[in-house]
N, C-alpha and C. Protein backbone atom coordinates (compact mmCIF):
# COMPACT_ATOMS: atom_id res chain seq x y z
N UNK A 1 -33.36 26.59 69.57
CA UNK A 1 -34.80 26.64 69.77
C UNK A 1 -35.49 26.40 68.43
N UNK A 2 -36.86 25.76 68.69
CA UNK A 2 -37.31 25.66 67.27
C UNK A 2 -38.56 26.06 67.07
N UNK A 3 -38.35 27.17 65.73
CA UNK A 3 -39.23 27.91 65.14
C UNK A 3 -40.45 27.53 64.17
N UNK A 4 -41.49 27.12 65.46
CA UNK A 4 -42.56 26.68 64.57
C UNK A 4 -43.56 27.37 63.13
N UNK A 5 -42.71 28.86 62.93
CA UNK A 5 -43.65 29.49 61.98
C UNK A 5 -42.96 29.01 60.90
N UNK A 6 -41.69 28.32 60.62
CA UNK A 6 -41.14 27.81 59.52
C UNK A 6 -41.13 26.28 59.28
N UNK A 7 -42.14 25.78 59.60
CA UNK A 7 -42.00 24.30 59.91
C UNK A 7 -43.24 24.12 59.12
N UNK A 8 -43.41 23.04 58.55
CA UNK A 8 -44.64 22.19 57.67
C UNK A 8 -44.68 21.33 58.95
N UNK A 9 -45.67 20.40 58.40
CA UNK A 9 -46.58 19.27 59.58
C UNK A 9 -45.42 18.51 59.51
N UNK A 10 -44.74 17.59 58.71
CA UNK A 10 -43.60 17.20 58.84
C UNK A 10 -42.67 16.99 59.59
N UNK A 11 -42.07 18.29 59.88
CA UNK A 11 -40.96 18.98 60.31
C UNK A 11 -41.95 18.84 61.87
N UNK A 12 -42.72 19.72 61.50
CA UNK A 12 -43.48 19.70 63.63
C UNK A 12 -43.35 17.81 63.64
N UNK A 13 -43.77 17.33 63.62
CA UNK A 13 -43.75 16.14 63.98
C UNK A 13 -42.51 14.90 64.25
N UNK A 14 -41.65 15.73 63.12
CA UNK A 14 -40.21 15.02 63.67
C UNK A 14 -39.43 15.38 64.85
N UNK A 15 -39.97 17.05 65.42
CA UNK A 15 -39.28 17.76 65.60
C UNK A 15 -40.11 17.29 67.55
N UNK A 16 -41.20 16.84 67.44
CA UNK A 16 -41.81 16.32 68.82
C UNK A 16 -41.80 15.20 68.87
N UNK A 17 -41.20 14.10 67.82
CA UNK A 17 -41.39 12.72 68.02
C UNK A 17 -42.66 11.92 68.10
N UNK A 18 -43.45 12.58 67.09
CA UNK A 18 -44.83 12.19 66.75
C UNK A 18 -44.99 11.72 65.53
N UNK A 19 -46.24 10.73 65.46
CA UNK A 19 -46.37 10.99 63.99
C UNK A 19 -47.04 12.23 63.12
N UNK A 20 -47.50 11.65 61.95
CA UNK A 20 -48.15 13.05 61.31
C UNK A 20 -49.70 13.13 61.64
N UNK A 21 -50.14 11.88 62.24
CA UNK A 21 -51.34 11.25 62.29
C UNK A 21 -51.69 11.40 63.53
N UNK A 22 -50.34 11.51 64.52
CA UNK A 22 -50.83 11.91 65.84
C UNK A 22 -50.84 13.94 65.64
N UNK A 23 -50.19 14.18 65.42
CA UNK A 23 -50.28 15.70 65.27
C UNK A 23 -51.52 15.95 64.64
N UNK A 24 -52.00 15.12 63.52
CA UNK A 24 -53.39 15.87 63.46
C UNK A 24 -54.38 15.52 64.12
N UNK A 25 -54.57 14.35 64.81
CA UNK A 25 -55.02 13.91 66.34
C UNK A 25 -55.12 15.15 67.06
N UNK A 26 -54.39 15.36 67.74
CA UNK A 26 -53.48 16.47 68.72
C UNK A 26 -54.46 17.80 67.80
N UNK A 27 -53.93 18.26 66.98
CA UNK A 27 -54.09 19.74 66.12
C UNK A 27 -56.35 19.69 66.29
N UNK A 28 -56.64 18.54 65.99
CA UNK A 28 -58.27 18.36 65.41
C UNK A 28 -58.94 18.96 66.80
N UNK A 29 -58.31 17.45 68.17
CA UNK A 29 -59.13 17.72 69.23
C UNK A 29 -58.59 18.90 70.05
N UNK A 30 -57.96 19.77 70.13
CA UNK A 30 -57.55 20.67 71.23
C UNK A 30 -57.49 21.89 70.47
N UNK A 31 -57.34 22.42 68.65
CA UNK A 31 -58.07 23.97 68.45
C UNK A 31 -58.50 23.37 67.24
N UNK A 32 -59.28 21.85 66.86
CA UNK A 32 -60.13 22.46 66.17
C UNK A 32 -59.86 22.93 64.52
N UNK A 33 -58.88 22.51 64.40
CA UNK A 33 -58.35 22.84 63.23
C UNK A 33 -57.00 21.46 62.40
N UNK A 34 -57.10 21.10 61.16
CA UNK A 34 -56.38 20.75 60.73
C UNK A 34 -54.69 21.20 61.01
N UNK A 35 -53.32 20.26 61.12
CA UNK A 35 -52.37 21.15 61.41
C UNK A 35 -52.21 21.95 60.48
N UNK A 36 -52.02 21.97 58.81
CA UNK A 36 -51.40 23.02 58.37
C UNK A 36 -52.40 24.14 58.22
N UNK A 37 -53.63 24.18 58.88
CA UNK A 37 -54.70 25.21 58.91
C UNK A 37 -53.86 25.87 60.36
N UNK A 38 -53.84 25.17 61.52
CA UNK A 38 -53.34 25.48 62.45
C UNK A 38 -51.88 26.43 62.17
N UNK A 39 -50.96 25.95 61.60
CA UNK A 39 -49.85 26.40 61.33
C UNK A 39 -49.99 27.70 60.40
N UNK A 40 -50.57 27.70 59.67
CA UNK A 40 -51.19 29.42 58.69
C UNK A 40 -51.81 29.85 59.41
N UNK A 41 -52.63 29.80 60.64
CA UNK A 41 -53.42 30.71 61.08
C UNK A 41 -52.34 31.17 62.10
N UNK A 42 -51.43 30.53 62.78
CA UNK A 42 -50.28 30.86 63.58
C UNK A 42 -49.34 32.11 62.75
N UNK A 43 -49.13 31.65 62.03
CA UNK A 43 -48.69 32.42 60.76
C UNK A 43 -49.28 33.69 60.32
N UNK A 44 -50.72 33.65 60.26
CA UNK A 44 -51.20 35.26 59.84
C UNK A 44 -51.79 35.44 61.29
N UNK A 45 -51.74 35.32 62.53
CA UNK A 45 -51.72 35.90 63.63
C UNK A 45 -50.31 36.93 64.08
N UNK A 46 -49.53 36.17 63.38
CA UNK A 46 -48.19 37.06 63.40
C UNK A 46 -47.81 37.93 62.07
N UNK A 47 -48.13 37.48 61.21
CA UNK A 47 -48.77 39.18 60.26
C UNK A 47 -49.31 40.07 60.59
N UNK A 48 -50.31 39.94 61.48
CA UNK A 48 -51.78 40.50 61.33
C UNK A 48 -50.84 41.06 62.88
N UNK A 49 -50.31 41.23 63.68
CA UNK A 49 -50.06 41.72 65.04
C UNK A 49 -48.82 42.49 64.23
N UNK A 50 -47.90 42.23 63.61
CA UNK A 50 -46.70 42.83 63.01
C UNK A 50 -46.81 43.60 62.18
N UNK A 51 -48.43 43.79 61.29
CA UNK A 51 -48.51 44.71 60.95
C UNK A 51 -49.21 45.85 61.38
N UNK A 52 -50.06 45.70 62.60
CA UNK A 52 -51.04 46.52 63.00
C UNK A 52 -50.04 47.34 64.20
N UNK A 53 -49.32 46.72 65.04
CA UNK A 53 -48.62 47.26 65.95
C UNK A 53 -46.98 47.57 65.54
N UNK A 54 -46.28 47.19 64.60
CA UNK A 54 -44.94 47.92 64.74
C UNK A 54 -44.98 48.77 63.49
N UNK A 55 -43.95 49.50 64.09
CA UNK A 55 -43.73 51.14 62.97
C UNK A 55 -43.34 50.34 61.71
N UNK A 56 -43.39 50.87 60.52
CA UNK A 56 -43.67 50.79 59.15
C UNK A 56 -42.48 49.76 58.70
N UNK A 57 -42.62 48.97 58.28
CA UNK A 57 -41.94 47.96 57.75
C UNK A 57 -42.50 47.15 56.50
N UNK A 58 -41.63 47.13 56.01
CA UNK A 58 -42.34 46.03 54.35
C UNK A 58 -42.83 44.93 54.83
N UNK A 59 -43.77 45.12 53.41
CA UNK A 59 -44.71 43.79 53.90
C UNK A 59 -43.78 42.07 53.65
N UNK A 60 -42.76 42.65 53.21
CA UNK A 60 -42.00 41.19 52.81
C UNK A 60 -41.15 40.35 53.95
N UNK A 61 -40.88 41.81 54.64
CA UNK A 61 -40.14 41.59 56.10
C UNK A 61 -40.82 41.21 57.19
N UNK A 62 -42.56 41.53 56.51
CA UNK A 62 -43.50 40.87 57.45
C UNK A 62 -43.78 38.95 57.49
N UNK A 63 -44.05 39.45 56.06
CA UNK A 63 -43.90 37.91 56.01
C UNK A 63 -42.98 37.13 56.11
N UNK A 64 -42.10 37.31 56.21
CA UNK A 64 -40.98 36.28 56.93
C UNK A 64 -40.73 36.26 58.24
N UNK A 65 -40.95 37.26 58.34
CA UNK A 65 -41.11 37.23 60.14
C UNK A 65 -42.21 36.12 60.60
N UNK A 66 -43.60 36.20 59.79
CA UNK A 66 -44.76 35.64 60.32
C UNK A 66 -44.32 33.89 59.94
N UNK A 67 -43.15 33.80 59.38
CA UNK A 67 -42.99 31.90 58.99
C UNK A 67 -43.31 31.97 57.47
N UNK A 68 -43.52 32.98 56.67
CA UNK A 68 -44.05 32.20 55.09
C UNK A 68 -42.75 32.37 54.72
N UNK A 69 -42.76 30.97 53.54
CA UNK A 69 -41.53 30.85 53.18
C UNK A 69 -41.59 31.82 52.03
N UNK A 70 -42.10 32.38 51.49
CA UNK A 70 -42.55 33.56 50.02
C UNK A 70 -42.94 34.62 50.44
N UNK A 71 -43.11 35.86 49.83
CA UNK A 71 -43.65 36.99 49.52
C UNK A 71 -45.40 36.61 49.10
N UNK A 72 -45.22 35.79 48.23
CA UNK A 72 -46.29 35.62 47.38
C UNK A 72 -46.80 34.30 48.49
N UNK A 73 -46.61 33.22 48.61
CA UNK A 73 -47.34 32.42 49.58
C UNK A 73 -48.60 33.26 50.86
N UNK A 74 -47.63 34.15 51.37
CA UNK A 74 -48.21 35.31 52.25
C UNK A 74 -49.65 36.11 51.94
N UNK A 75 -49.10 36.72 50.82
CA UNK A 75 -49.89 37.58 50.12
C UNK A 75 -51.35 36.66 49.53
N UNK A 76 -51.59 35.22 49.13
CA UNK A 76 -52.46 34.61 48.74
C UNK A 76 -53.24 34.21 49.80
N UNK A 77 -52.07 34.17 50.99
CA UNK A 77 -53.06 33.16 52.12
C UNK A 77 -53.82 34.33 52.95
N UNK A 78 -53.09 35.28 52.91
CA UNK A 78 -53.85 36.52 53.50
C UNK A 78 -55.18 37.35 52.82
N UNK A 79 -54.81 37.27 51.57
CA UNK A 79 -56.27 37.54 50.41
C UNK A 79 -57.06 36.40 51.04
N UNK A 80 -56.74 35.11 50.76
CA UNK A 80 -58.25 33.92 50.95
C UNK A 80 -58.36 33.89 52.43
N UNK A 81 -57.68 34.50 53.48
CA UNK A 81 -58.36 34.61 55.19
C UNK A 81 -59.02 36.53 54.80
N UNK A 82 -58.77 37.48 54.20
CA UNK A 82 -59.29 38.54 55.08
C UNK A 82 -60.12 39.14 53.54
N UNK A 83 -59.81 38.98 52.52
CA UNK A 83 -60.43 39.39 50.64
C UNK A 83 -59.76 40.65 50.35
N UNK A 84 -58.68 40.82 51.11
CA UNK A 84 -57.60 42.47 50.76
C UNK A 84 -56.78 41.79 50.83
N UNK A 85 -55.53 42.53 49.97
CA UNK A 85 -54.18 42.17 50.01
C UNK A 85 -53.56 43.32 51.37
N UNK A 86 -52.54 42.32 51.39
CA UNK A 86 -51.93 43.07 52.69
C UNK A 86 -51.75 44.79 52.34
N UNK A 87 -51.49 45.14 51.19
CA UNK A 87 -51.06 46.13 51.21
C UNK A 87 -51.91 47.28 51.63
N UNK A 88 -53.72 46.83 51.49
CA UNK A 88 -54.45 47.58 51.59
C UNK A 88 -54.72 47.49 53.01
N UNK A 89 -54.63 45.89 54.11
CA UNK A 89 -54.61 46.29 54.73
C UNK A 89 -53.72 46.82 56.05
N UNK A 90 -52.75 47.00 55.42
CA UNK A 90 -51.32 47.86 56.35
C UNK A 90 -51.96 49.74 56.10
N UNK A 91 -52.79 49.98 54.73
CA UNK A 91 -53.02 51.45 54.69
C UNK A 91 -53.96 51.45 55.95
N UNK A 92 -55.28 50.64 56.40
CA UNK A 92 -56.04 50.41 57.03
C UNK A 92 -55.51 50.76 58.67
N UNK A 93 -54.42 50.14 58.64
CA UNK A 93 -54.05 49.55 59.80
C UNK A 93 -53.56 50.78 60.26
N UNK A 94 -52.74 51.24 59.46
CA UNK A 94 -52.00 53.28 59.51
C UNK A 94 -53.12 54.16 60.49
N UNK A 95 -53.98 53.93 59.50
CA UNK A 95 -54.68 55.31 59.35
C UNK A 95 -55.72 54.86 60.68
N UNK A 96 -56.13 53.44 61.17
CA UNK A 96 -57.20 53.01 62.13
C UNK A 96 -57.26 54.07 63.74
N UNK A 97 -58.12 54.55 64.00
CA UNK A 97 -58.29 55.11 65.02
C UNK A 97 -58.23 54.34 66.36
N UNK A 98 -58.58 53.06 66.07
CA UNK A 98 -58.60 52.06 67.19
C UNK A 98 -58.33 50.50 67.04
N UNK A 99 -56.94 50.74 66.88
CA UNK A 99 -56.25 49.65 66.64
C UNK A 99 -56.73 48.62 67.64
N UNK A 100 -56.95 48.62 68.49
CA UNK A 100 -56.69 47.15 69.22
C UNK A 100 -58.55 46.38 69.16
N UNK A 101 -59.53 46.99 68.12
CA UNK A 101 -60.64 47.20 67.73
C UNK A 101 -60.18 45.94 66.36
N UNK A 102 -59.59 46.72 65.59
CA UNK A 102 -59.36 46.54 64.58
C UNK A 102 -58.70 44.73 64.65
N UNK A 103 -57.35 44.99 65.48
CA UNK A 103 -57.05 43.41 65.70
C UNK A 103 -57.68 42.22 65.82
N UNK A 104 -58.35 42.87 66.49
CA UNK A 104 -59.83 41.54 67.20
C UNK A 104 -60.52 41.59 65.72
N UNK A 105 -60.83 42.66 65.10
CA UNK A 105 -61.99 42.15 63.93
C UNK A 105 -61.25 41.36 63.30
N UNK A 106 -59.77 41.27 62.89
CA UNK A 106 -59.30 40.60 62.00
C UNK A 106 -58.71 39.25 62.51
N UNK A 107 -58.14 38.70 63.89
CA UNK A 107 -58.17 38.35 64.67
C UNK A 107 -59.63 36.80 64.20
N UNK A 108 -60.42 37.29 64.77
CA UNK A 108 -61.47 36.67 64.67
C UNK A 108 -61.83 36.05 63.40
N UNK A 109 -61.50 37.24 62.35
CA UNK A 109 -61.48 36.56 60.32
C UNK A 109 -61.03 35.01 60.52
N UNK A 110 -59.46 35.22 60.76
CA UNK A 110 -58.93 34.51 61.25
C UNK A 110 -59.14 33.11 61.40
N UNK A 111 -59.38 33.09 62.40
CA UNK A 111 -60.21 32.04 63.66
C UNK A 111 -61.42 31.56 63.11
N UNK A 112 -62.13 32.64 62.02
CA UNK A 112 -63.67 32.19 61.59
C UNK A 112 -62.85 30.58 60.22
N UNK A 113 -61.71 31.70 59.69
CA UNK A 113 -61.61 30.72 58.46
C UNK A 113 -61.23 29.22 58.72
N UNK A 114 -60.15 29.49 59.75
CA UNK A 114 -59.65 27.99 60.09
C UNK A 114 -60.04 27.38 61.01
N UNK A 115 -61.46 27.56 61.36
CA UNK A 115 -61.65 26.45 62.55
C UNK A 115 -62.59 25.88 61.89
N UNK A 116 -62.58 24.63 61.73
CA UNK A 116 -63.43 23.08 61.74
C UNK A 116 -65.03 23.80 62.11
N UNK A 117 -65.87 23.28 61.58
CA UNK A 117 -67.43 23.31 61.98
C UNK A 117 -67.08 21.85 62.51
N UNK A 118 -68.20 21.81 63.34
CA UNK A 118 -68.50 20.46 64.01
C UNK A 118 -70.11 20.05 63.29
């Protein structure tokens, strides 16, 4: 099976028999987003759920889980989508009274950073 959180535009495109030109075709008109915008926001959607909902785990084990190939790749792309480093917000995420509140606000960060204005 193939694991699109570890894949560059590249790799997706060899991997569907496209070009790179049709994938960002494909990626622009249907969410709106550049692919490797598409592919990081896929990426800190699965941070951002892995850290808010499972019991305590490093943030390093997060990010590999979520597709970043680094510790540090993670940690930058998550500062320039949410302006906290993960670490502050996993304390956030602990202590939140209403997690599934919380998801959606960040959720939405998200979604605000990488989608295309028209």
């Amino acid at each position: 099976m193939f694991d699109f959180k570890e894949c560059d535009v590249n790799e997706l495109a060899d991997k569907l028999n496209l070009s790179t030109r049709q994938i960002q075709r494909i990626a622009l008109s249907r969410f709106k987003k550049r692919p490797h915008a598409f592919l990081e926001s896929l990426r800190l959607h699965t941070a951002i759920n892995a850290i808010v909902h499972s019991k305590p785990v490093s943030l390093e084990a997060v990010a590999k889980f979520a597709g970043f190939r680094t510790y540090d790749a993670f940690r930058k792309s998550f500062h320039r989508c949410f302006g906290i480093a993960p670490s502050k917000c996993k304390i956030i995420a602990v202590t939140a009274h209403d997690k599934f509140q919380l998801l959606k606000t960040w959720q939405n960060k998200i979604e605000k950073r990488f989608t295309l204005k028209e």
